[in-house]
Protein backbone atom coordinates (compact mmCIF):
# COMPACT_ATOMS: atom_id res chain seq x y z
CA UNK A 1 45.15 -46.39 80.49
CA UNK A 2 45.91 -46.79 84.20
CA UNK A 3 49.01 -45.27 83.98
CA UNK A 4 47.81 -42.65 82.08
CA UNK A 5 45.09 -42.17 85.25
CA UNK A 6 48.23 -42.00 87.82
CA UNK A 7 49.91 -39.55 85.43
CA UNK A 8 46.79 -37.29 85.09
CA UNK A 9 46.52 -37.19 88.85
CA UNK A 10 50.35 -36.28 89.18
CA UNK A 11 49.88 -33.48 86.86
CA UNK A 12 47.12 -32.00 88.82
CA UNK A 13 48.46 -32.15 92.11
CA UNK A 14 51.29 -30.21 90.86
CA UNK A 15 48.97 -27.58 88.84
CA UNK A 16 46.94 -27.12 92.10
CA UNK A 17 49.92 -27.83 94.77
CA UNK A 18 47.76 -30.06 97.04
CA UNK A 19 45.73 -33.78 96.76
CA UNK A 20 42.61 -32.93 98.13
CA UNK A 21 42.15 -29.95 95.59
CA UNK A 22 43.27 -32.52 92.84
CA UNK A 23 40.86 -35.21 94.10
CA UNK A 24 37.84 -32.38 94.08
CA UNK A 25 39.02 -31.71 90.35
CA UNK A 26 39.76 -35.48 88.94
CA UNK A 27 36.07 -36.45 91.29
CA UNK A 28 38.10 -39.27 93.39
CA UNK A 29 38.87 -39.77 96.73
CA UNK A 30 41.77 -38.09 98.28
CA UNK A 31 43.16 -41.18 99.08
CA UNK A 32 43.07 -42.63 95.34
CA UNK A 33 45.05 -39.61 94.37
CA UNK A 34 47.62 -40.12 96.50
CA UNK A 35 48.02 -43.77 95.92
CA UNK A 36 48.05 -42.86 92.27
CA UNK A 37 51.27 -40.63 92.48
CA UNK A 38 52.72 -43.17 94.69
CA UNK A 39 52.20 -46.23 92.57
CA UNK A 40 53.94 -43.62 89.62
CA UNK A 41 56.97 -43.00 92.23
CA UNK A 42 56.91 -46.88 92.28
CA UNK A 43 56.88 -47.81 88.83
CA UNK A 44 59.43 -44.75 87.89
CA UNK A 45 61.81 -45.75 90.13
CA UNK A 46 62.28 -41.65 91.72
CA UNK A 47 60.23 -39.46 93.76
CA UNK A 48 58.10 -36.93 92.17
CA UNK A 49 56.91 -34.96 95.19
CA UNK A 50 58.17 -33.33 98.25
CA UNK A 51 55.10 -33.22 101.16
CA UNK A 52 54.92 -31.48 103.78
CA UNK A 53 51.71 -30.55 105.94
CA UNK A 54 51.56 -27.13 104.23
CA UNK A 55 52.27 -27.60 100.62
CA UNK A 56 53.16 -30.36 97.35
CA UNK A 57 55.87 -29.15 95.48
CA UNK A 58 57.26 -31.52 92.46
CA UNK A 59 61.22 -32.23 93.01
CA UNK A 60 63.91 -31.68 90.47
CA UNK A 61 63.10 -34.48 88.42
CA UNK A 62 59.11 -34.07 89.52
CA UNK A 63 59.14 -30.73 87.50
CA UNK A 64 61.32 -32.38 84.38
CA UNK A 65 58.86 -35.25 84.33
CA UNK A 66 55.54 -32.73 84.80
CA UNK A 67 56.86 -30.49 81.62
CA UNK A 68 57.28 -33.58 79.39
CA UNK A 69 53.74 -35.54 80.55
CA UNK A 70 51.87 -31.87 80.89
CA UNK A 71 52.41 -31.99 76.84
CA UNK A 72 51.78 -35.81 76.53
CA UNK A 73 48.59 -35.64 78.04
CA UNK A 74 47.72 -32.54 76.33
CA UNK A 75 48.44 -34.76 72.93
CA UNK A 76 46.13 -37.82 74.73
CA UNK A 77 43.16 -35.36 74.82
CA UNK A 78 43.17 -33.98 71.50
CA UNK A 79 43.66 -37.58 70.43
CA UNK A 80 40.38 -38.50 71.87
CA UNK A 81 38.47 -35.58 70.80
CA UNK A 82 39.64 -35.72 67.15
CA UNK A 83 38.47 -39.80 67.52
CA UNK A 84 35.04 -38.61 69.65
CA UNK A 85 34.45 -36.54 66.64
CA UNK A 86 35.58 -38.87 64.00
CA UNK A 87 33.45 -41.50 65.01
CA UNK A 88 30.29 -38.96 66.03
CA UNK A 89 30.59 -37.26 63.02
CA UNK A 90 31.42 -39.78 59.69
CA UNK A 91 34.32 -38.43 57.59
CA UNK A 92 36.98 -40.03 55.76
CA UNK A 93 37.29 -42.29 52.69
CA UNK A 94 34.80 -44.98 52.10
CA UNK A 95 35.58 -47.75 50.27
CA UNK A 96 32.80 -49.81 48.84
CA UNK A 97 32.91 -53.23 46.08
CA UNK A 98 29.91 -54.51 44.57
CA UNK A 99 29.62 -56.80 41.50
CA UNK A 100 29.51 -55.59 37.65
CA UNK A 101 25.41 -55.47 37.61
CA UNK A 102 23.96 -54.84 40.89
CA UNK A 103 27.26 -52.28 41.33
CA UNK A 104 26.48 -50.67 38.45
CA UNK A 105 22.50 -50.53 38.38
CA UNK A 106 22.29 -49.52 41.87
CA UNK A 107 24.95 -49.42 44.46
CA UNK A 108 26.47 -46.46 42.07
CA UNK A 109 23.62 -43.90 42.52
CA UNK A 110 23.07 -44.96 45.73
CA UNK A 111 26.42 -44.35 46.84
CA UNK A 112 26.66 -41.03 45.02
CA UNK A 113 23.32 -39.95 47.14
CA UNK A 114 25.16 -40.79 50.39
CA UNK A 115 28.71 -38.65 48.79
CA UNK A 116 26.12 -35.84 48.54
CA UNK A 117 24.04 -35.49 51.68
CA UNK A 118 27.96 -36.39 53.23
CA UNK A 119 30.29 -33.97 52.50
CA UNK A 120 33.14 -34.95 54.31
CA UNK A 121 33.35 -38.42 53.10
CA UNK A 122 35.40 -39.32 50.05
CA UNK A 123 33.79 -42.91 48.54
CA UNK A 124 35.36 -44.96 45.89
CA UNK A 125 33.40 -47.89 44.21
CA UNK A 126 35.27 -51.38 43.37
CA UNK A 127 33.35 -52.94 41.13
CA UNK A 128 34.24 -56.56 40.78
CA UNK A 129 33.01 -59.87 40.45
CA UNK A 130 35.53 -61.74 42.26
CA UNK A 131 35.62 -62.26 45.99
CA UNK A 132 37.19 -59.14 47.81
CA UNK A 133 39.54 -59.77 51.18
CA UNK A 134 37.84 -56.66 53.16
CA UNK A 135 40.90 -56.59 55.60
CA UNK A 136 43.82 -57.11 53.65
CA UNK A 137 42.62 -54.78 50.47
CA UNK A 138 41.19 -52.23 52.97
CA UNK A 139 37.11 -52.10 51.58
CA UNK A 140 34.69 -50.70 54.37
CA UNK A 141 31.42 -52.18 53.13
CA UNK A 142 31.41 -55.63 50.66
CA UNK A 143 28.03 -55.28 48.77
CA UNK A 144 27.01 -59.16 48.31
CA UNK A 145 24.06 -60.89 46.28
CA UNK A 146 22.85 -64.16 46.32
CA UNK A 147 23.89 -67.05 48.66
CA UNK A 148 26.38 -66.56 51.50
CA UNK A 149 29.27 -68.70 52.71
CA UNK A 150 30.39 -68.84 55.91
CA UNK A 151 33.10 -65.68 56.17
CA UNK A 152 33.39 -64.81 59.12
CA UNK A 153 32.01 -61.24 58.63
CA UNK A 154 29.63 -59.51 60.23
CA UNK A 155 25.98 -58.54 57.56
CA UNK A 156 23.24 -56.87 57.67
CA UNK A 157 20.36 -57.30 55.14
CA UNK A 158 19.41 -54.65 52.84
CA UNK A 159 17.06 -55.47 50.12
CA UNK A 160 15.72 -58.28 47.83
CA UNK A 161 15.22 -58.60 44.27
CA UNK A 162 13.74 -60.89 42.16
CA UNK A 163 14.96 -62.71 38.83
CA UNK A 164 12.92 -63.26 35.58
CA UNK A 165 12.40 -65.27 32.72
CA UNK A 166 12.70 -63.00 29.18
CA UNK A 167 12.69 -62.89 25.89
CA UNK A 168 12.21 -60.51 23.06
CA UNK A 169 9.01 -60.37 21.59
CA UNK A 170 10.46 -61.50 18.15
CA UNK A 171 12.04 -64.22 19.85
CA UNK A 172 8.79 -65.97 21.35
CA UNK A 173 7.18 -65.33 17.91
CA UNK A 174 9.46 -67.29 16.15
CA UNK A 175 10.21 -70.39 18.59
CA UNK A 176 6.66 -70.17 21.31
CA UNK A 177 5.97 -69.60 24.52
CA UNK A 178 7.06 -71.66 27.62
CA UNK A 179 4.43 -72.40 29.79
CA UNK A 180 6.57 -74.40 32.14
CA UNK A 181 9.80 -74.85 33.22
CA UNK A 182 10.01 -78.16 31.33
CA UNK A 183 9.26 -76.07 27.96
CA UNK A 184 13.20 -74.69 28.24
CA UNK A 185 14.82 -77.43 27.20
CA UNK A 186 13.10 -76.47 23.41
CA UNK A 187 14.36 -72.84 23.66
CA UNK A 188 17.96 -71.38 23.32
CA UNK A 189 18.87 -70.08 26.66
CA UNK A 190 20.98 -66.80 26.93
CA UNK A 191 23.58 -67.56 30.35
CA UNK A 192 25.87 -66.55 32.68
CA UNK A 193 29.06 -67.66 33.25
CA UNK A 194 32.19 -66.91 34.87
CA UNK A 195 34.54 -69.63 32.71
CA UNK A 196 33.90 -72.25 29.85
CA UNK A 197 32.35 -75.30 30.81
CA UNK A 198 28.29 -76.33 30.38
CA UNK A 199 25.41 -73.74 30.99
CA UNK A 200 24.37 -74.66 34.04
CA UNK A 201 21.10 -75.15 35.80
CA UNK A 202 18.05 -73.05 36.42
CA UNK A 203 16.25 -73.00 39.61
CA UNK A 204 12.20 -72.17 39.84
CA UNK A 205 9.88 -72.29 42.72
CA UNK A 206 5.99 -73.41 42.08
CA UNK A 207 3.61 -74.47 44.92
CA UNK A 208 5.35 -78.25 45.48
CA UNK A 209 8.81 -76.43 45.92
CA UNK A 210 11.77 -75.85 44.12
CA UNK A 211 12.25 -76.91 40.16
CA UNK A 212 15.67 -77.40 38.66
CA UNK A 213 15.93 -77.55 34.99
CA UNK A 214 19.33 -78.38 32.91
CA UNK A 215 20.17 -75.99 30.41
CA UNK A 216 20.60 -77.95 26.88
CA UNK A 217 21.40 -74.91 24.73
CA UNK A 218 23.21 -71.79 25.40
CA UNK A 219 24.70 -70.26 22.01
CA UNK A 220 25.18 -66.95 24.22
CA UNK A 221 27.29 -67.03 27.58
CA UNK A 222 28.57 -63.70 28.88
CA UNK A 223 30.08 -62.89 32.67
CA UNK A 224 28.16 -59.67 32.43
CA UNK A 225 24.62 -59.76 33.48
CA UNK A 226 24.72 -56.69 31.15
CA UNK A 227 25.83 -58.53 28.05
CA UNK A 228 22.97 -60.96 28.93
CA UNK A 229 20.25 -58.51 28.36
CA UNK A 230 21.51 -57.27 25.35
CA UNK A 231 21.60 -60.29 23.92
CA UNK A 232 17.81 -61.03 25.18
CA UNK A 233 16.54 -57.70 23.19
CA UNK A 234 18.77 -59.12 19.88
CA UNK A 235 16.41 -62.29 20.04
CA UNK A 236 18.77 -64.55 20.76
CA UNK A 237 17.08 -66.90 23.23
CA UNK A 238 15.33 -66.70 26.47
CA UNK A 239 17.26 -64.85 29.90
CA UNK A 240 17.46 -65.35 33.51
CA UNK A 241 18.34 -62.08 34.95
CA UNK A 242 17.70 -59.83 37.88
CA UNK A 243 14.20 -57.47 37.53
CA UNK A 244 15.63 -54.16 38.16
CA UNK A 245 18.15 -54.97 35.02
CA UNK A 246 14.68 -55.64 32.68
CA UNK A 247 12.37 -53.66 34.60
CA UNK A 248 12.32 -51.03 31.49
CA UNK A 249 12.15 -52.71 28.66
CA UNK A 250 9.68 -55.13 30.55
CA UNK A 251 7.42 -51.88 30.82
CA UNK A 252 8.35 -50.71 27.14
CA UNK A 253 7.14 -54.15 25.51
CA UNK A 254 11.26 -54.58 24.17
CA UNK A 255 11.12 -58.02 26.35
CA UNK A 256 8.55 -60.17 27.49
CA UNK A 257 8.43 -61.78 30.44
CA UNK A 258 7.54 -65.71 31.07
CA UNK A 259 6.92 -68.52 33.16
CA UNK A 260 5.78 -66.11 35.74
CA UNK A 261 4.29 -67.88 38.23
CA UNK A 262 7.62 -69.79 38.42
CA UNK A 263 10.19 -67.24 39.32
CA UNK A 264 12.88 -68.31 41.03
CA UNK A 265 13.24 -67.24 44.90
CA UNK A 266 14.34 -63.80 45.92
CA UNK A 267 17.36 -62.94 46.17
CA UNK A 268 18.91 -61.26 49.57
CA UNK A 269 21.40 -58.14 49.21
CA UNK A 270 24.06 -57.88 52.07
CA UNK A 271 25.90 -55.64 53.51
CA UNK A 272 28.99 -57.02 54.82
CA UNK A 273 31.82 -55.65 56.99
CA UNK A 274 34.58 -56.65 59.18
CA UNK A 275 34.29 -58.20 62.56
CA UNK A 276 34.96 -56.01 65.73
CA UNK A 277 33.49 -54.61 68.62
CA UNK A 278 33.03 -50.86 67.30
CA UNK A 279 31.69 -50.04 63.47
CA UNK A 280 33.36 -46.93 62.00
CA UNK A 281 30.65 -43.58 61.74
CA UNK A 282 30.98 -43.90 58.30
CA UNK A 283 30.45 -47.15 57.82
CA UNK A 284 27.41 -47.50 60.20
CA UNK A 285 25.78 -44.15 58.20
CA UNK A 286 26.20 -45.75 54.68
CA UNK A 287 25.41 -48.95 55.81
CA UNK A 288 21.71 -47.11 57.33
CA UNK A 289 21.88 -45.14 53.80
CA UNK A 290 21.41 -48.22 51.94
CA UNK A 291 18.88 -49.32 54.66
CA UNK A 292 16.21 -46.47 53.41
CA UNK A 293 17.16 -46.00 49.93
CA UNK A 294 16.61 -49.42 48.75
CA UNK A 295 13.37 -49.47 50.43
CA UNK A 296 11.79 -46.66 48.11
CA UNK A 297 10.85 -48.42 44.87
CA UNK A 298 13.37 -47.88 42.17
């Protein structure tokens, strides 16, 4: 950037033929002008100008160089304004990964509301469940539930949602009500997992603090929170799953929901995004999007 500075002050001493008109143009001293071409003389190697007490006038190679920089710097400024406007006004593609459920039952419409009121942003939604390298495979905004390891990335909190306890009407019918966490270990459990191995625990919260309870039967595991609730409505056991997944057929009467005053701890939704000093227009908008949206009830 400096010697971009001592080339910008070349060029206009030689478009107005004297420093002290340059210096009233550039806003500098007279004297910073003139040290500016000289330091460029310097660093070229050849002299650009010919002063005299009258007039500037660029030398042979003074006028070669001032054609060739006159366009360079001509390139610099557009550069700048198409970035000004870039990052003033967000454009672009936006790429955006979320997991299978909360991608799906909410980061979808969402991101289709900010595609609409956004017209010159292109978005594309990963939806995974596997952990995404932002940097390497090029994703704006990671979309993260639940607990969060140390990354390294930069997050901003966006919303919380809670978990429930369900089960299909026919289902509690047939095997009871639990009343406490304890009572699981007498129900089928319907559960999530990612590979083979046991079911897993389940985590409550009551007024003494946190409750864990081993999971004896699971005849139903599925990596798709999705699957899950299906399997809830077919009667096949009770369900741990997020409330906006349930939150209709909680209201219809399809699933019932227990052990209430247990419910596990909210979970936080995260925004998260590469580390830097500046965040891209687009990025900062969606990221504010998801702000407002997820705070009007769903």
């Amino acid at each position: 950037m400096d010697r971009l500075a001592k080339m910008n002050a070349f060029v206009k001493v030689v478009e107005l033929g004297s420093f002290t008109l340059a210096a009233k143009r550039l806003n500098m001293a007279t004297t910073l002008v003139s040290r500016n071409v000289r330091d460029l003389e310097a660093w070229l190697g050849v002299k650009l100008l010919e002063r005299t007490t009258r007039k500037v006038v660029p030398t042979e190679i003074g006028r070669q160089f001032f054609s060739r920089i006159s366009n360079l710097l001509g390139e610099v400024a557009e550069i700048e304004s198409m970035a000004g406007q870039f990052n003033a006004d967000p454009r672009g593609l936006l790429r955006v990964s979320s997991s299978m459920a909360f991608g799906v039952a909410r980061v979808a419409a969402a991101l289709s509301a900010f595609a609409r009121s956004h017209p010159g942003i292109e978005v594309e939604l990963i939806i995974t469940n596997r952990p995404i390298d932002l940097i390497e495979e090029q994703v704006d905004i990671a979309i993260h539930v639940g607990l969060l390891r140390d990354s390294g990335l930069r997050s901003r909190t966006l919303t919380t949602f809670n978990s429930v306890v369900c089960a299909s009407p026919g289902y509690l019918a047939d095997r009871g009500t639990p009343l406490m966490p304890s009572d699981i270990g007498r129900h089928n459990c319907i559960t999530y997992a990612s590979g083979g191995g046991a079911p897993g625990d389940w985590r409550f919260l009551d007024a003494n603090g946190p409750i864990q309870v081993e999971i004896a039967s699971s005849t139903f595991k599925s990596n798709s929170a999705g699957a899950v609730v299906v399997a809830a409505l077919d009667g096949q056991g009770l369900a741990l799953v997020p409330d906006y997944l349930v939150r209709e057929h909680l209201e219809s009467g399809a699933l019932v929901e227990v052990l209430q005053q247990y419910r596990p701890a909210p979970s936080l939704v995260r925004a998260l995004y590469a580390p830097g000093r500046f965040l891209p227009a687009k990025s900062r908008a969606f990221i504010d999007h998801l702000v407002e949206y997820f705070a009007v009830p769903q």
